[in-house]
N, C-alpha and C. Protein backbone atom coordinates (compact mmCIF):
# COMPACT_ATOMS: atom_id res chain seq x y z
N UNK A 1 0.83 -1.17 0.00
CA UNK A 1 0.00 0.00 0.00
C UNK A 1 0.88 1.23 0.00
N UNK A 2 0.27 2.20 -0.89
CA UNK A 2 1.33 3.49 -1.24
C UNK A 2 0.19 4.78 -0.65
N UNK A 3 0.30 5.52 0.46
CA UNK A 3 -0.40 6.55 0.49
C UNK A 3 0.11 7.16 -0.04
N UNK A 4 -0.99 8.47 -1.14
CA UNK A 4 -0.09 9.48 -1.06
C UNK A 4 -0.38 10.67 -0.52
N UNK A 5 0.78 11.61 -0.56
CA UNK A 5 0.71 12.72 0.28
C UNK A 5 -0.41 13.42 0.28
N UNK A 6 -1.07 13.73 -0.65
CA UNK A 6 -2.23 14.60 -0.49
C UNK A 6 -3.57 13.97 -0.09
N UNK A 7 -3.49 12.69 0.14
CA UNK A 7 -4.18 12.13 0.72
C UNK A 7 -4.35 11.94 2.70
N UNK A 8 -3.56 12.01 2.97
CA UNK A 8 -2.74 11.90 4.49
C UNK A 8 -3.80 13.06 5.81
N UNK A 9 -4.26 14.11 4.85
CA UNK A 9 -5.14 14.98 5.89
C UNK A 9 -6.75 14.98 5.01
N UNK A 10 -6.94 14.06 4.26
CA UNK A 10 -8.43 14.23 4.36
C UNK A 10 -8.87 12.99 5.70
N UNK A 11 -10.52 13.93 5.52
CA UNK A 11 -11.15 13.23 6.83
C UNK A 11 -11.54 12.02 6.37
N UNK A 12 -12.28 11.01 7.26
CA UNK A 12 -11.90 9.27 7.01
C UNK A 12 -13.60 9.62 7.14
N UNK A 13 -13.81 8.71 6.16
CA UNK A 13 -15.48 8.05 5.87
C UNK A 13 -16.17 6.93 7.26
N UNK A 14 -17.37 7.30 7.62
CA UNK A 14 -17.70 6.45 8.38
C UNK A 14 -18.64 5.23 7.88
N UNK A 15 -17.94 4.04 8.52
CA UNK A 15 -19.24 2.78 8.21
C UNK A 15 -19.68 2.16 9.24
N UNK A 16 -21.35 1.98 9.25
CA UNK A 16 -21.78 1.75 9.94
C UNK A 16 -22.23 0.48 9.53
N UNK A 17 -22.27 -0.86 10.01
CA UNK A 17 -22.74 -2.06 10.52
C UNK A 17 -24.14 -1.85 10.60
N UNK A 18 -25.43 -2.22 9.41
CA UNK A 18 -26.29 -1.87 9.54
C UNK A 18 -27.18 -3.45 9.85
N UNK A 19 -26.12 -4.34 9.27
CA UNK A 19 -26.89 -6.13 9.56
C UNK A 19 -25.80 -6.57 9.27
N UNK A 20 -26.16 -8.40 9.98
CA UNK A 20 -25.30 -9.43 9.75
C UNK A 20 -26.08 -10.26 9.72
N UNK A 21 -25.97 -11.44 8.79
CA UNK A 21 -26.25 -12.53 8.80
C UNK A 21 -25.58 -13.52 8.08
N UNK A 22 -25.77 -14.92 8.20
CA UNK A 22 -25.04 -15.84 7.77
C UNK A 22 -24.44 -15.68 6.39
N UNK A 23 -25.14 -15.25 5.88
CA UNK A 23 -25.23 -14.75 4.41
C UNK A 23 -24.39 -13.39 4.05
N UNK A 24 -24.86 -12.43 4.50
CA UNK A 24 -24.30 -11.17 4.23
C UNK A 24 -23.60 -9.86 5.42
N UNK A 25 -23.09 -8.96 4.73
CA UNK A 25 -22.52 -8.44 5.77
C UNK A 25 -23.29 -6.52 5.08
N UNK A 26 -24.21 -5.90 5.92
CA UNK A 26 -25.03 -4.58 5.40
C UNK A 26 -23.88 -3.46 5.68
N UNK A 27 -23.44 -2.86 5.23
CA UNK A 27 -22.91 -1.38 5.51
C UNK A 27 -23.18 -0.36 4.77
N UNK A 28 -23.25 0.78 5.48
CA UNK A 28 -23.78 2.20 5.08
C UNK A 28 -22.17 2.81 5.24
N UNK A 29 -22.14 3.69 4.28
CA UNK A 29 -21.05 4.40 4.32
C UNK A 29 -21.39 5.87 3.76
N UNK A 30 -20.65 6.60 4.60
CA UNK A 30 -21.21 7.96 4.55
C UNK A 30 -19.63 8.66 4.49
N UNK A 31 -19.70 9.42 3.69
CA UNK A 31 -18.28 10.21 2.87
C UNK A 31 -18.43 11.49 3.01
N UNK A 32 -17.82 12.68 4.18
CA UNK A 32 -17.61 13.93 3.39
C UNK A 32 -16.85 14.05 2.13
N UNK A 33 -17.23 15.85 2.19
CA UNK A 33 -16.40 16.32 1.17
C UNK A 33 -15.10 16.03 1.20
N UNK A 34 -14.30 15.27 0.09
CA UNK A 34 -13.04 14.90 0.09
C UNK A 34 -12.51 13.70 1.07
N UNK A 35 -13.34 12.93 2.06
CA UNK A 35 -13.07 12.11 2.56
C UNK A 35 -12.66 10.84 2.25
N UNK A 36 -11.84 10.18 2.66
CA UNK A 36 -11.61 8.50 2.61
C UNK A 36 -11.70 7.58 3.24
N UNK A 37 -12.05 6.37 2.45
CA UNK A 37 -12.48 5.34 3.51
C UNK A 37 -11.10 4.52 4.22
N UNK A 38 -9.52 5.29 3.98
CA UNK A 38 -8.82 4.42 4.55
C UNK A 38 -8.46 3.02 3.31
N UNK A 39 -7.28 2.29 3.68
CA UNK A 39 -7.05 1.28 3.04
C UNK A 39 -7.31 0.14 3.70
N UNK A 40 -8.09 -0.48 2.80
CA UNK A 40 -9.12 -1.52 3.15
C UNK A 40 -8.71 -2.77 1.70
N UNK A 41 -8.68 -4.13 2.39
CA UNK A 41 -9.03 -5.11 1.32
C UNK A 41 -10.80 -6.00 1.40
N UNK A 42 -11.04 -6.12 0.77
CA UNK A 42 -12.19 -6.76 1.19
C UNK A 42 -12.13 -8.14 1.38
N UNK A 43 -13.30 -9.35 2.21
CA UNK A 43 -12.86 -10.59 2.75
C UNK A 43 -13.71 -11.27 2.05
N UNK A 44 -14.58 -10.49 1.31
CA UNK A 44 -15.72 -10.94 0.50
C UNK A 44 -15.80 -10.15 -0.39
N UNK A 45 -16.75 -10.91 -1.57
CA UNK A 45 -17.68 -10.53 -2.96
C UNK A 45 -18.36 -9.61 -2.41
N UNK A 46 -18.48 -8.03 -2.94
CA UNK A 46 -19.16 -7.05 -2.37
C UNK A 46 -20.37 -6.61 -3.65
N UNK A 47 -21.54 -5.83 -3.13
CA UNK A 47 -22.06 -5.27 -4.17
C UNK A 47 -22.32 -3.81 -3.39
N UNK A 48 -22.13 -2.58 -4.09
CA UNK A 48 -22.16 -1.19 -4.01
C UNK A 48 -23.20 -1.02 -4.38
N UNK A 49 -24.49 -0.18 -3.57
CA UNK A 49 -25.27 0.80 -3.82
C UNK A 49 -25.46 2.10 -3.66
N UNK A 50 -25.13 2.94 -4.60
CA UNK A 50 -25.21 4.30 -4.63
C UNK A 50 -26.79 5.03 -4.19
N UNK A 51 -26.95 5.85 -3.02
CA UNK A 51 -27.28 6.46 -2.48
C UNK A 51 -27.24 8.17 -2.88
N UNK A 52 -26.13 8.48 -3.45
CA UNK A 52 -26.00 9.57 -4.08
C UNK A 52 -25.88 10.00 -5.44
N UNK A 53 -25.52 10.44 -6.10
CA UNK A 53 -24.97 11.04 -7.18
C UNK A 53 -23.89 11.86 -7.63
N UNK A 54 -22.59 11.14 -7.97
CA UNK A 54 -21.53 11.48 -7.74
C UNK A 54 -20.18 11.00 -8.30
N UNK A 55 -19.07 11.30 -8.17
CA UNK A 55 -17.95 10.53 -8.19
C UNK A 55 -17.40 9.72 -7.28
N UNK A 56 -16.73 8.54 -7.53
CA UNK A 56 -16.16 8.01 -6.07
C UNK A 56 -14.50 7.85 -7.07
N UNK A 57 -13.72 7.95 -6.33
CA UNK A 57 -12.32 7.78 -6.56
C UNK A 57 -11.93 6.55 -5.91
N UNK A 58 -10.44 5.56 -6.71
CA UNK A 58 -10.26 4.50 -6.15
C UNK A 58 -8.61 4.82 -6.41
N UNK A 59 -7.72 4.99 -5.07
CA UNK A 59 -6.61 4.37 -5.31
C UNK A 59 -5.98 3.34 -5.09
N UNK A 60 -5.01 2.96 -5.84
CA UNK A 60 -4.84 1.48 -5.71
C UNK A 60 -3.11 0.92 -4.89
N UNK A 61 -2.42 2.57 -5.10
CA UNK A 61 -1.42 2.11 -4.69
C UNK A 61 -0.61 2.48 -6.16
N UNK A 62 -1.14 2.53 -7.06
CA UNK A 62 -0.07 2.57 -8.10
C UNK A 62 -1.25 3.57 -9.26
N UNK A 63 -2.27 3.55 -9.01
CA UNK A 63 -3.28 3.95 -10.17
C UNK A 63 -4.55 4.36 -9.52
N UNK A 64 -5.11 6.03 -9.68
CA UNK A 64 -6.11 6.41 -9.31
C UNK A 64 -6.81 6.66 -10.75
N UNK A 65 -8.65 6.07 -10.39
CA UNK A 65 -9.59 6.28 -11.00
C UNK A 65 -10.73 6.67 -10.58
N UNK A 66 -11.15 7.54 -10.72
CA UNK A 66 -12.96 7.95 -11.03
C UNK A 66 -14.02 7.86 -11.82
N UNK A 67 -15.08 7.52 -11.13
CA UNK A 67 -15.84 6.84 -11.61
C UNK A 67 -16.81 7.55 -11.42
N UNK A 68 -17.95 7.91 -12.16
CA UNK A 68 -19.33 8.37 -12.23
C UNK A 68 -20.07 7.19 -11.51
N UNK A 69 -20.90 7.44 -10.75
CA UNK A 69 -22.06 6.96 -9.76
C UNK A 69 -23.18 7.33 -9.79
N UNK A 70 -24.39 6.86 -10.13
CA UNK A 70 -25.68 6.96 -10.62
C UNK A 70 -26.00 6.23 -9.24
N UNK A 71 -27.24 7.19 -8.52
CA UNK A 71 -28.41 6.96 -7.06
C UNK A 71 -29.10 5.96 -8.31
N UNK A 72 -28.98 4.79 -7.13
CA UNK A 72 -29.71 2.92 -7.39
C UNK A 72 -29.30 2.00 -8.43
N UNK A 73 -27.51 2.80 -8.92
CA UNK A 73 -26.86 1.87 -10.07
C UNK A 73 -26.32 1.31 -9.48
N UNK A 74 -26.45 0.38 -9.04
CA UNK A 74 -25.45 -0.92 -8.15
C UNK A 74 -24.11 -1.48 -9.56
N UNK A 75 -23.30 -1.79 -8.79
CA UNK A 75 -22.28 -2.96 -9.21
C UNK A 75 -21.68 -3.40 -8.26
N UNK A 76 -21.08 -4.40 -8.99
CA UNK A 76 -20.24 -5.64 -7.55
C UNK A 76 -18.72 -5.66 -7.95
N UNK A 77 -18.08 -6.35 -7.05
CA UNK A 77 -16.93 -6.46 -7.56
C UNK A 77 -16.62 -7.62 -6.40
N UNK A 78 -15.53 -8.35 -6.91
CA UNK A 78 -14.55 -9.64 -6.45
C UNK A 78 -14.02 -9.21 -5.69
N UNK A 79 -13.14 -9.90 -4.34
CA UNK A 79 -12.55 -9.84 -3.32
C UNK A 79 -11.25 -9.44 -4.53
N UNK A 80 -10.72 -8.60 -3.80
CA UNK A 80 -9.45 -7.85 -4.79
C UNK A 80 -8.63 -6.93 -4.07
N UNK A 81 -7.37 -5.73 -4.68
CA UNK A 81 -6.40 -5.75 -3.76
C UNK A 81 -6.79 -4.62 -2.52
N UNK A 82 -5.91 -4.44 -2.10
CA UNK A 82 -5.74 -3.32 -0.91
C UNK A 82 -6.49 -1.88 -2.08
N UNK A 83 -7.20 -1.11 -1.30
CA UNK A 83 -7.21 0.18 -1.75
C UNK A 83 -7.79 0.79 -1.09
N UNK A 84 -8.00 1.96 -1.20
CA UNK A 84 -8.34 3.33 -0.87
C UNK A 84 -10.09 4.01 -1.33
N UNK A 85 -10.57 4.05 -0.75
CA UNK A 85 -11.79 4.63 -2.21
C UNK A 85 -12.00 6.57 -1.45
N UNK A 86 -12.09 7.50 -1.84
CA UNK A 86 -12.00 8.63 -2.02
C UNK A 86 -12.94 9.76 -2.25
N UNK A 87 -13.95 10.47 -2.09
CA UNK A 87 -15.26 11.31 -2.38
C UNK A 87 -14.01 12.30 -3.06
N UNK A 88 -14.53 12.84 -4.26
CA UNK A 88 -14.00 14.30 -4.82
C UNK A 88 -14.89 14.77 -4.85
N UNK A 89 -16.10 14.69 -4.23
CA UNK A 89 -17.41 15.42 -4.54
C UNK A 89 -17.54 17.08 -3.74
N UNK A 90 -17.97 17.65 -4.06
CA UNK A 90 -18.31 19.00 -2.70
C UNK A 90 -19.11 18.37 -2.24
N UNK A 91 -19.78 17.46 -2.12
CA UNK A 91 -21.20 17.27 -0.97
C UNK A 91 -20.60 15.81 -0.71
N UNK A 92 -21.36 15.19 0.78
CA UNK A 92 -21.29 14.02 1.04
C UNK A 92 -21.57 12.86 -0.32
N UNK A 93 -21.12 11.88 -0.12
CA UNK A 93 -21.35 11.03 -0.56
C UNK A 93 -21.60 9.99 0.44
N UNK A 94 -22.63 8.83 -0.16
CA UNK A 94 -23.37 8.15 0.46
C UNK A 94 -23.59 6.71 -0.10
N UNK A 95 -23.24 5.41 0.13
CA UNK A 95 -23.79 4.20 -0.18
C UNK A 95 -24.08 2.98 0.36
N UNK A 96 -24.62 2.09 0.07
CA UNK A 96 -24.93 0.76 0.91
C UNK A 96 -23.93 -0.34 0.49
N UNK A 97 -23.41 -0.81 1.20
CA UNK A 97 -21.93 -1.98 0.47
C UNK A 97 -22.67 -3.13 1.56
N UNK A 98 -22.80 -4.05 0.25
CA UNK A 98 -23.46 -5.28 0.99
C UNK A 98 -22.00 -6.72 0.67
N UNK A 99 -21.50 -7.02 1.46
CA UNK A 99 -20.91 -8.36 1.52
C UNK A 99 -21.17 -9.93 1.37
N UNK A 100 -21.20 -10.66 0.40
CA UNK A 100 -21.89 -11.96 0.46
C UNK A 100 -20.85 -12.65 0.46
N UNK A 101 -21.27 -13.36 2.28
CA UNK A 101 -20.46 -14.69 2.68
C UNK A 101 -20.46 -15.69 1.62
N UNK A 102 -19.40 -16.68 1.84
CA UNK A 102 -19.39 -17.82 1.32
C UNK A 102 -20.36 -18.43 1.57
């Protein structure tokens, strides 16, 4: 994992534990302006629901991307590497990240 510098003083995204069950793991994540969620790998197959309308940024350690986010365009993604994810938005950003156990 590579922070970089201009990353080091934004404020950190909060997630909240909204359910658990055998099956899945519910989180709400709530992003100020310019905030990050920290470097995180995931332990599971996740699916993202956008709550807002917006950009979310992903660094990876070697390669940052942004991505346009459409409120109720879900996608998923595979257990994959260490990263960072990032709001460039002026307003909060907001989504539901659901985890499916094995």
């Amino acid at each position: 994992m590579t922070e970089r510098d201009e990353d080091k003083s934004r404020p950190m995204a909060t997630g909240t534990k909204q359910l658990e069950t055998d099956r899945a793991i519910v989180w709400e994540w709530r992003m100020p302006p310019g905030a990050r969620t920290g470097w995180h790998r995931h332990g599971h197959d996740y699916i993202v629901v956008p709550l807002v309308a917006g950009k979310l940024g992903v660094w990876t350690g070697t390669q940052y991307v942004e991505s346009d986010m459409k409120v109720g365009v879900s996608y998923s993604r595979a257990v994959g590497v260490e990263h960072d994810v990032i709001n460039p938005n002026p307003h909060e950003y907001v989504f539901i990240e659901i985890e499916l156990k094995p």
